[in-house]
Protein backbone atom coordinates (compact mmCIF):
# COMPACT_ATOMS: atom_id res chain seq x y z
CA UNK A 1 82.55 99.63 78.91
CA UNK A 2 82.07 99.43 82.43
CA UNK A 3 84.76 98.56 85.38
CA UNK A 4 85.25 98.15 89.05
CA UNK A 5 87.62 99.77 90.69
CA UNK A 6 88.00 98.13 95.05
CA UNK A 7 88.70 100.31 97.79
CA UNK A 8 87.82 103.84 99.36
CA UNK A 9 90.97 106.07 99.26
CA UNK A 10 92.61 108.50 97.43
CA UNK A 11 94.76 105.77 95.48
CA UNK A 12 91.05 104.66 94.44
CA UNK A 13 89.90 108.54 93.77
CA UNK A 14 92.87 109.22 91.45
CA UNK A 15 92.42 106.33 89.43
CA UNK A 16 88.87 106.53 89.02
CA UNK A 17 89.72 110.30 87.75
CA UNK A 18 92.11 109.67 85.38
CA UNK A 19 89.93 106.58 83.79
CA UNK A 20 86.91 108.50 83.46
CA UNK A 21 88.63 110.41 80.55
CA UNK A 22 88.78 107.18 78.78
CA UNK A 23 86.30 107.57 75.51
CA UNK A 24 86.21 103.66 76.05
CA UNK A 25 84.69 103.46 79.93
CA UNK A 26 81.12 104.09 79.95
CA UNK A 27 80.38 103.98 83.69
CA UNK A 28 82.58 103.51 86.75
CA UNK A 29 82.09 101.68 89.71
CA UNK A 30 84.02 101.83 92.90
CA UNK A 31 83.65 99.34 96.18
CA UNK A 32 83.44 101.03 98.45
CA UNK A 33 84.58 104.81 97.30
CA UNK A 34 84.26 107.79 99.05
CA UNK A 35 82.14 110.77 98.63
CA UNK A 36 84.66 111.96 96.03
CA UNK A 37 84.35 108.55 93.84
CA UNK A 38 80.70 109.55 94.58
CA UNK A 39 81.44 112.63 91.70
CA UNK A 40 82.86 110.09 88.98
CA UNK A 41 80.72 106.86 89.30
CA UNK A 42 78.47 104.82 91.74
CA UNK A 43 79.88 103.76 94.93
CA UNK A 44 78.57 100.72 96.14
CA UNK A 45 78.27 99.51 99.59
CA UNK A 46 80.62 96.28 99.71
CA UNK A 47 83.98 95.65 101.14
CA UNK A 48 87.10 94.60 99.82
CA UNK A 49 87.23 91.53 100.84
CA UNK A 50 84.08 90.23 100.44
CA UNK A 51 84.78 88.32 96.86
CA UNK A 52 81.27 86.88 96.82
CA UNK A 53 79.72 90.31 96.86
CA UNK A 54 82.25 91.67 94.36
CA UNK A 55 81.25 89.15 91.93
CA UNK A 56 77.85 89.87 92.45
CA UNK A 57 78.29 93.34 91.43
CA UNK A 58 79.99 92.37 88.29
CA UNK A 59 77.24 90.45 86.74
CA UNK A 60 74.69 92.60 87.82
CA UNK A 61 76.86 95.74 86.82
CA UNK A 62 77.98 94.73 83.30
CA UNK A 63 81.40 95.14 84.84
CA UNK A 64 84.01 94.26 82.10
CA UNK A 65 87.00 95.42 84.00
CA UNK A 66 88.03 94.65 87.89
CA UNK A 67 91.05 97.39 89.42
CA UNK A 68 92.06 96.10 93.22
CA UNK A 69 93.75 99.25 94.80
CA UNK A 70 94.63 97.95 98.16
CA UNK A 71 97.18 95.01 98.71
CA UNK A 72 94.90 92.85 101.18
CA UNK A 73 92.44 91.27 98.38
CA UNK A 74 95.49 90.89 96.46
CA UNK A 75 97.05 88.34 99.17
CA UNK A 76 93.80 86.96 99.74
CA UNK A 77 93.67 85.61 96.60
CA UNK A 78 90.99 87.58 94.43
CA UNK A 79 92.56 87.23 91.13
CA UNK A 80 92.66 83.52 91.62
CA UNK A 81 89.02 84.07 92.87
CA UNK A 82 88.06 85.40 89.27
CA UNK A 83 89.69 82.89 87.48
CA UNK A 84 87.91 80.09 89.44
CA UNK A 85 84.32 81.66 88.93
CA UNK A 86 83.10 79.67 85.28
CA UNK A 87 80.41 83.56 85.35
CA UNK A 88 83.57 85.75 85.32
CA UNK A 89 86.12 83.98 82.79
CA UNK A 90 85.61 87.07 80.77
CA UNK A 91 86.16 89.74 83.05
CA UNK A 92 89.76 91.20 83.21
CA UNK A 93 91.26 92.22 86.65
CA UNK A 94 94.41 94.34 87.51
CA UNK A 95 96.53 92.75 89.85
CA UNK A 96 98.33 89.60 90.38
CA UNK A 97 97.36 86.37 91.42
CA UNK A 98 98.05 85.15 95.09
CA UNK A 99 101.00 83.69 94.68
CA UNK A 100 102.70 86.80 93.41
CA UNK A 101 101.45 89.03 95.67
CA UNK A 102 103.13 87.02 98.38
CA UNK A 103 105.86 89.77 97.11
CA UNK A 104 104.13 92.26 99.32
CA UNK A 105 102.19 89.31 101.87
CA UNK A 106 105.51 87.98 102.81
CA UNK A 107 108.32 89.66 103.99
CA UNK A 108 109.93 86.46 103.93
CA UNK A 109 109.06 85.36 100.39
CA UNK A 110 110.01 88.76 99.13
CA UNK A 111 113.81 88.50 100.51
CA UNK A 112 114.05 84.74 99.38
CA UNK A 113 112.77 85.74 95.82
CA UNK A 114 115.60 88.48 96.01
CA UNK A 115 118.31 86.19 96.15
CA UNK A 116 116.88 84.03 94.36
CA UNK A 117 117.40 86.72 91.06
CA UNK A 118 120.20 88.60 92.72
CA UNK A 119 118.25 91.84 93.58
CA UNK A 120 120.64 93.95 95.33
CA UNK A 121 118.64 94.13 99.03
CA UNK A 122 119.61 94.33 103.12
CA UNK A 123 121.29 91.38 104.52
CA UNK A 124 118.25 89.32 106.17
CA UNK A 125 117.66 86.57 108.03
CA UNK A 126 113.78 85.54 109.16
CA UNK A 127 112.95 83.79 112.44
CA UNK A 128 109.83 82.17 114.28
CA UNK A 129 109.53 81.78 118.38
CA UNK A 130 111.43 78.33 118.09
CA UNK A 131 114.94 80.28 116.99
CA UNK A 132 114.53 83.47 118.86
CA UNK A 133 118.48 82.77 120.17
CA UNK A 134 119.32 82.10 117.36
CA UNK A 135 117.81 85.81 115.82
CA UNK A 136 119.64 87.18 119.31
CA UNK A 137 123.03 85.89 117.67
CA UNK A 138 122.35 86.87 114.32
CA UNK A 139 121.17 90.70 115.95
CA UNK A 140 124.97 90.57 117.72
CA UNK A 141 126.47 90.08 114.13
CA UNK A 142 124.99 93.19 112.81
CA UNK A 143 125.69 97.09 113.01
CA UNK A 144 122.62 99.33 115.09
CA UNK A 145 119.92 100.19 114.21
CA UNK A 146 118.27 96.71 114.08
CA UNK A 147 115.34 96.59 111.62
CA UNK A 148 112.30 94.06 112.49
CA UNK A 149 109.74 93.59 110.46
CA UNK A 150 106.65 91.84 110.76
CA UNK A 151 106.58 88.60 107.49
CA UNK A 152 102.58 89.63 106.69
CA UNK A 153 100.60 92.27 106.47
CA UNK A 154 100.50 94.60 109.37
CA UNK A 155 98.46 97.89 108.07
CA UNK A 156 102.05 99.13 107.53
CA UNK A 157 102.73 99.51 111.55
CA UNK A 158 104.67 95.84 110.94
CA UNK A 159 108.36 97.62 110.55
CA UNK A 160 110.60 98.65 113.62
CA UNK A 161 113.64 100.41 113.50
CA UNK A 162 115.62 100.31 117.17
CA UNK A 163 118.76 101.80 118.06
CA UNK A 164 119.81 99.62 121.32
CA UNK A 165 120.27 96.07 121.29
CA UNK A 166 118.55 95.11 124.20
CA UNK A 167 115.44 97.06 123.45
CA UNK A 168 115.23 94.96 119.93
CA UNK A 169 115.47 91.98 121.96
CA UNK A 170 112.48 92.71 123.64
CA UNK A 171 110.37 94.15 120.86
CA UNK A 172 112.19 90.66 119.09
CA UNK A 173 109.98 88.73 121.84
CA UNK A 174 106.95 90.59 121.70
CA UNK A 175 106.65 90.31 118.07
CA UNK A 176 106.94 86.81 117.86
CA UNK A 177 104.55 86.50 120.79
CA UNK A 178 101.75 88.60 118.61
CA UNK A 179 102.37 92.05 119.12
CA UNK A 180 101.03 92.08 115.55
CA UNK A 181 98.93 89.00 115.39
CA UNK A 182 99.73 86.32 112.74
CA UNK A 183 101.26 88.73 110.62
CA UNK A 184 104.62 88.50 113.24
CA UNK A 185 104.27 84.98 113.81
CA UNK A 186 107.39 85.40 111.94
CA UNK A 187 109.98 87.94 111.78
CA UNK A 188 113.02 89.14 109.02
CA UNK A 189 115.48 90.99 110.86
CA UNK A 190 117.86 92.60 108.42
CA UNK A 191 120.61 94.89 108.42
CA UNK A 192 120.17 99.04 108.22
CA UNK A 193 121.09 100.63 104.88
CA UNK A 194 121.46 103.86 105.22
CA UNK A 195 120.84 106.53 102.42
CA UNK A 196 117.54 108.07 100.66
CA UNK A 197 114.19 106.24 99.67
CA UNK A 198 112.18 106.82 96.67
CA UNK A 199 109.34 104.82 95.15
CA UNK A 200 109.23 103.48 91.26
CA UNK A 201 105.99 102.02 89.88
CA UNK A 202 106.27 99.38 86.94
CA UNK A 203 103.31 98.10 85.05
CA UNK A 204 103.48 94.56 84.03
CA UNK A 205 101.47 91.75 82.07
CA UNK A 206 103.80 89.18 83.77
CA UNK A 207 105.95 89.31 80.19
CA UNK A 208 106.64 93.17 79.60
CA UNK A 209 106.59 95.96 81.28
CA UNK A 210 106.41 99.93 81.69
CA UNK A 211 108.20 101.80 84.30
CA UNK A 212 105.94 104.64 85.46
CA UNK A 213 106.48 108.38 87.37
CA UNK A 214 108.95 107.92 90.17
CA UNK A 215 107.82 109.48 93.57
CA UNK A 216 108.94 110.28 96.74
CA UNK A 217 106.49 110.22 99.67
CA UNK A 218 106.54 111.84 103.43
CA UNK A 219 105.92 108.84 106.21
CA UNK A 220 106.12 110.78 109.83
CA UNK A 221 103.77 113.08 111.15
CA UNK A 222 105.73 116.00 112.20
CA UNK A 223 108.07 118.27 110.14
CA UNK A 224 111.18 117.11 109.51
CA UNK A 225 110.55 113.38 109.20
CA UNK A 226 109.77 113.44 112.89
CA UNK A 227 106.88 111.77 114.68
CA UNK A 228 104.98 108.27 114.39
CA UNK A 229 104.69 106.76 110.99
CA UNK A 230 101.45 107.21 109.12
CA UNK A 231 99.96 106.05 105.72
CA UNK A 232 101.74 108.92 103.58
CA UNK A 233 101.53 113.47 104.65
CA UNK A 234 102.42 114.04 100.82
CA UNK A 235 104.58 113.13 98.21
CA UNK A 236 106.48 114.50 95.25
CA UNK A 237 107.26 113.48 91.66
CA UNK A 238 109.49 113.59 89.90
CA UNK A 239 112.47 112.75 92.74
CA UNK A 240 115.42 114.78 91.56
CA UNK A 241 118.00 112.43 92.59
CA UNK A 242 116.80 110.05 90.44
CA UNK A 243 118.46 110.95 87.11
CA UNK A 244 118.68 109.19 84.24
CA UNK A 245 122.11 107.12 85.43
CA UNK A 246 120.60 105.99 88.46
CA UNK A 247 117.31 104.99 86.94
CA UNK A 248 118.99 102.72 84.52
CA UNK A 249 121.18 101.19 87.01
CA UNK A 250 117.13 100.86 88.58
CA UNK A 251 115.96 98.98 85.46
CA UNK A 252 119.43 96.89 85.10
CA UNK A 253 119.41 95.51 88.69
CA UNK A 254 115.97 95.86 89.31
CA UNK A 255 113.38 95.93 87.19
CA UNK A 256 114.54 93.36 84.71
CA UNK A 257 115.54 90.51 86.78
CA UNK A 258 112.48 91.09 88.66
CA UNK A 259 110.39 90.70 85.69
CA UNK A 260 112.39 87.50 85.06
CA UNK A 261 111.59 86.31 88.52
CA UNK A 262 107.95 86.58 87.88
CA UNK A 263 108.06 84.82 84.51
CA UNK A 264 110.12 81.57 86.06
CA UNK A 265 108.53 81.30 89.04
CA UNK A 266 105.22 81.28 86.51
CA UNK A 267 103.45 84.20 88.71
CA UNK A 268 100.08 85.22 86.99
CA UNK A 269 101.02 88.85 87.52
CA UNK A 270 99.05 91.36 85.78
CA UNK A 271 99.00 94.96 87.57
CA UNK A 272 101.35 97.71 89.20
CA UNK A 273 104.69 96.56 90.97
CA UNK A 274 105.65 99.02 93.44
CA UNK A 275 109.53 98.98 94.45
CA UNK A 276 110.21 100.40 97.63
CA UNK A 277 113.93 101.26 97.18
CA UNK A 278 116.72 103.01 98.62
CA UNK A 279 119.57 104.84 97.29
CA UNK A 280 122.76 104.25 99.07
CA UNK A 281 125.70 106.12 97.32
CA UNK A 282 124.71 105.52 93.94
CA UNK A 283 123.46 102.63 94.28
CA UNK A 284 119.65 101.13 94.25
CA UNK A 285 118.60 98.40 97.19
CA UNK A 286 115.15 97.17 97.38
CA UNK A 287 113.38 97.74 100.93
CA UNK A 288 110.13 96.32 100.05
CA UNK A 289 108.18 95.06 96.95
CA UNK A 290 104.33 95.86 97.33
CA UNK A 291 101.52 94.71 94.66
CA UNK A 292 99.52 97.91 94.00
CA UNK A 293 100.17 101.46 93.60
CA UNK A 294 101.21 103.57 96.86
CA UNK A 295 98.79 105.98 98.70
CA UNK A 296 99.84 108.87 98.03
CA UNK A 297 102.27 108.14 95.68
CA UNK A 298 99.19 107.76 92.93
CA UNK A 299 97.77 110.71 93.59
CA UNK A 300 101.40 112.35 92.27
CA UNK A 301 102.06 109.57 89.36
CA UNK A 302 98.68 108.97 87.74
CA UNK A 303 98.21 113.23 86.85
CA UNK A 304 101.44 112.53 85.19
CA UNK A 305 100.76 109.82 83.19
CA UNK A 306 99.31 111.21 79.64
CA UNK A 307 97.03 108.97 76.80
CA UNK A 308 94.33 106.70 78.20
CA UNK A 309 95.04 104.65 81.61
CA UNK A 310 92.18 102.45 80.64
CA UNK A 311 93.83 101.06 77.35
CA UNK A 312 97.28 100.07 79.10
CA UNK A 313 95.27 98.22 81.61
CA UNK A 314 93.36 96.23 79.03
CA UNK A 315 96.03 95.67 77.10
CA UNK A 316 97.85 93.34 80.25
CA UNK A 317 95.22 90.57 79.89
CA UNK A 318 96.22 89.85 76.18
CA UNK A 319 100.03 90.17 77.16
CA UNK A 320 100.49 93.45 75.13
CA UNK A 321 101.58 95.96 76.97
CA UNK A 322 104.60 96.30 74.54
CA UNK A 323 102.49 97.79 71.98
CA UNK A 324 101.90 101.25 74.14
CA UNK A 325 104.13 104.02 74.52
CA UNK A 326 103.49 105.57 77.64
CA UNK A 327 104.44 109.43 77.62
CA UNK A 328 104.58 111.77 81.20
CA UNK A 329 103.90 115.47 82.04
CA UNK A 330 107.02 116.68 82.95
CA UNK A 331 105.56 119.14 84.82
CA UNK A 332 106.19 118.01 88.86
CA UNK A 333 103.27 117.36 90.79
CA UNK A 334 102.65 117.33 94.74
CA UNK A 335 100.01 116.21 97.09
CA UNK A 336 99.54 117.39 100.60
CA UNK A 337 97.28 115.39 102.71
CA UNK A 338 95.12 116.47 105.45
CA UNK A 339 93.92 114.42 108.32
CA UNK A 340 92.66 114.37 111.08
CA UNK A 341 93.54 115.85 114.89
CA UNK A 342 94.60 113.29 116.96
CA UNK A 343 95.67 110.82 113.50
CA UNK A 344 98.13 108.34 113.38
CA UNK A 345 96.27 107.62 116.92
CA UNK A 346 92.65 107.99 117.89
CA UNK A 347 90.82 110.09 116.13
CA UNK A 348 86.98 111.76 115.56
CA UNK A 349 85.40 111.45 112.51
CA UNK A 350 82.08 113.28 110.86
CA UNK A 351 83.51 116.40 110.86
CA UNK A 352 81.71 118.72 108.23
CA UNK A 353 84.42 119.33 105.05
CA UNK A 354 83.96 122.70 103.17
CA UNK A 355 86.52 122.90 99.84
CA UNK A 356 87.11 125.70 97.32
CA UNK A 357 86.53 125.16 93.82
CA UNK A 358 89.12 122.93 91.99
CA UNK A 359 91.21 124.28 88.73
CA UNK A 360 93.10 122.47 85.58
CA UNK A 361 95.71 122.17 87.95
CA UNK A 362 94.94 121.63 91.26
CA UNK A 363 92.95 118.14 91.96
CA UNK A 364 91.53 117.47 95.36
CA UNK A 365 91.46 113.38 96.13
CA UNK A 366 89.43 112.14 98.95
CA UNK A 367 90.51 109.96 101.31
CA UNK A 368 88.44 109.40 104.20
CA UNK A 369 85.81 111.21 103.41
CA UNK A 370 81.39 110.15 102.83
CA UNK A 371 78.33 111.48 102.18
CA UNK A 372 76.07 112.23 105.23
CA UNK A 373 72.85 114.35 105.32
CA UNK A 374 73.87 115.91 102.18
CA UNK A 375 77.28 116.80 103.47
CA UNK A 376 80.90 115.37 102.81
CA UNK A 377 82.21 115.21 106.19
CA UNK A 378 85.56 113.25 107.21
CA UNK A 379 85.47 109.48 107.81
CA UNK A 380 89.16 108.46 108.16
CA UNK A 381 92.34 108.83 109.76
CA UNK A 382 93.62 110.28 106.20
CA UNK A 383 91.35 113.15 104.84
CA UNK A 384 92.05 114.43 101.44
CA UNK A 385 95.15 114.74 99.41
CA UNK A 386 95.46 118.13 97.71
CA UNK A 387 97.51 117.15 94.44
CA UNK A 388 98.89 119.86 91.81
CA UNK A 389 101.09 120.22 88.74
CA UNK A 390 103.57 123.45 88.10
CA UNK A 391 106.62 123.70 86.14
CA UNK A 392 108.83 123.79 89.29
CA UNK A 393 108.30 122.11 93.09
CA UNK A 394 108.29 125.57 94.68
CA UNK A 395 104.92 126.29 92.26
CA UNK A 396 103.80 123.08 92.55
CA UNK A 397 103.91 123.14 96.41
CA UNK A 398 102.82 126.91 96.24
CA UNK A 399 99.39 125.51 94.91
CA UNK A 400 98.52 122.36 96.96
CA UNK A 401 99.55 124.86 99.44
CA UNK A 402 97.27 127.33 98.82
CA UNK A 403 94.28 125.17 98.22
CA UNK A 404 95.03 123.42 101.74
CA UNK A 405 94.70 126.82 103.24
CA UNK A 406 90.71 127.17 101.29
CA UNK A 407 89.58 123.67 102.97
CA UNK A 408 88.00 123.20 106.28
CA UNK A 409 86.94 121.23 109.03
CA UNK A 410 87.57 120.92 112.09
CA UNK A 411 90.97 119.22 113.98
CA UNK A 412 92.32 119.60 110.10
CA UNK A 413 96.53 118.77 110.00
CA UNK A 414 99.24 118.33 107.73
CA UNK A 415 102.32 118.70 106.75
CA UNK A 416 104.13 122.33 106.15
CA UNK A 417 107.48 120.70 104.57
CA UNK A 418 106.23 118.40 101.66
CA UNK A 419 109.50 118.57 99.46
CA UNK A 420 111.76 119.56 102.15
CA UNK A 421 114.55 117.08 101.44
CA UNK A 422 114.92 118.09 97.82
């Protein structure tokens, strides 16, 4: 059988690895990949959002499967794109429709839908230009830091977290006068919650659902959690703080009445639901909901998921994901990424990429990366995410480490402390 898989990063690399061991996918197809997609399948030239193209590919592909990595096709509305196409009734995609993936499109929508089930979450209130006093008042009300965040989608640089009052103000104004476009045309200010964050993935069909590898991922730049944000320097899984008491007080509070959520509001929702939480005490808050698995959070969650990726995914179309046990390495796995000089700001790209040979173990995913003149050279902000499994974090690390240390090109950086805060 042959399937899609959207997008060009090392989400999209670690899927397409894990699927091709699937003695039920013939061929693989990624839009638009990267030169390490290239190894697995056929890349093909077309962009995320260009539905028309997408659908092109499927019929002339014998494409039987569709898997949307990033959010933004999601919001635009590609599922319900599928379903309106008479050619494609017959082809199943992962992800849900645009309604639910307002979850991760609307900040706004996400915090209403949270009260609306009783999801424990920040205290929040969301404001446009016309009630900016009003957001001044409701700023005086709460405790510093203030946390702003943009309603849409703002390639994650949508979130600010300020300190002094005054300052927010003014960030407050510039927001809401499109610092961020359309996507802070509106704005949720809610309160600070202070504790630990960790990521949990849940596959759904919109009726059951799997909870997946837990991971915890690295944001700044800089050692120590210092620096500008980026996409993701690494991640970790499993998260030791995570035990087995707080996960179920995860699946009690969280998971469940989520999944009830998403069957009464009648969401077509069939694909990954990743839970942005935070542990405060004991306790589990939601920061964010997105639709799609987390880059690089996949590259440490898919290695551990064991059995065939490709049958749980067919199975959500039919509604029986219930019928799959879903067993994990309990091995811990850990990616470090590498980007480039000068990345989360300006930065070169076609800079030549040597790497050392791969082993069971140790899985390079690219990220930015392409083909050119024969050569993989870098094409991104994000470079590669050296991923690999050992029975402790220390080994683990010990490995991505010393693979990191037998790539090269030029301007390469990353993080030394992957892990640090376990």
């Amino acid at each position: 059988m042959n399937i899609l898989i959207i997008g060009s990063g090392g989400r999209e690399h670690a899927l397409a690895w894990k699927l091709q061991s699937s003695t039920k996918v013939s061929h693989i197809f990624i839009a638009p990949g990267n030169a390490g997609t290239k190894k697995i399948g056929t890349n093909l030239p077309i962009q995320v959002n260009d539905f028309d193209m997408i659908k092109l590919a499927v019929l002339e592909n014998n494409v039987k499967m569709v898997i949307v990595g990033p959010e933004d096709p999601l919001v635009k509305g590609i599922c319900d794109f599928f379903k309106s196409q008479p050619e494609l009734i017959d082809v199943r995609i992962v992800g849900p429709d645009k309604n639910a993936s307002q979850l991760e499109g609307s900040k706004e929508f996400a915090k209403n839908f949270m009260d609306k089930y009783h999801i424990p979450t920040a205290r929040y209130q969301s404001f446009t230009k016309k009630n900016i006093e009003e957001a001044y008042h409701f700023m005086k009300k709460l405790k510093a830091p203030y946390v702003l965040k943009a309603d849409g989608l703002a390639a994650g640089k949508g979130v600010l977290i300020i300190d002094d009052i005054e300052e927010a103000k003014k960030e407050l104004a510039e927001m809401l006068g499109g610092k961020f476009g359309d996507a802070s045309q509106k704005v949720v200010i809610e309160e600070f919650m202070k504790g630990i964050e960790l990521s949990v993935f849940v596959l759904t069909d919109s009726k059951n659902y799997k909870i997946l590898p837990e991971a915890k991922d690295y944001k700044r730049i800089g050692e120590g959690d210092t620096g500008l944000n980026t996409g993701g320097m690494g991640a970790v899984s499993p998260v030791s703080f995570a035990d087995a008491s707080f996960m179920k007080k995860v699946e009690e509070k969280i998971i469940k009445p989520t999944i009830e959520g998403i069957k009464k509001e009648n969401m077509d929702y069939k694909g990954f639901i990743f839970l942005g939480l935070i542990k405060v005490g004991d306790e589990p808050f939601v920061i964010e909901y997105n639709v799609r698995m987390g880059d690089p959070e996949t590259e440490v969650v898919i290695p551990r998921i064991k059995g065939d990726l490709f049958e749980l995914l067919w199975s959500l179309s039919d509604k029986k994901l219930n019928e799959f046990e879903v067993e994990f390495d309990k091995r811990t796995a850990t990616t470090v990424v590498l980007v480039s000089k000068g990345y989360p700001g300006s930065y070169e790209k076609g800079k030549e990429i040597t790497v050392a040979e791969e082993s069971e173990d140790i899985i390079v995913f690219h990220a930015g990366t392409k083909v050119s003149d024969n050569k993989i050279v870098t094409n991104g902000g994000r470079v590669l995410a050296v991923t690999s499994l050992g029975q402790s974090m220390q080994k683990s690390l010990e490995n991505s480490y010393y693979m990191v240390d037998n790539i090269s090109f030029e301007g390469k950086n990353f993080r030394k402390d992957i892990g640090f805060d376990l």
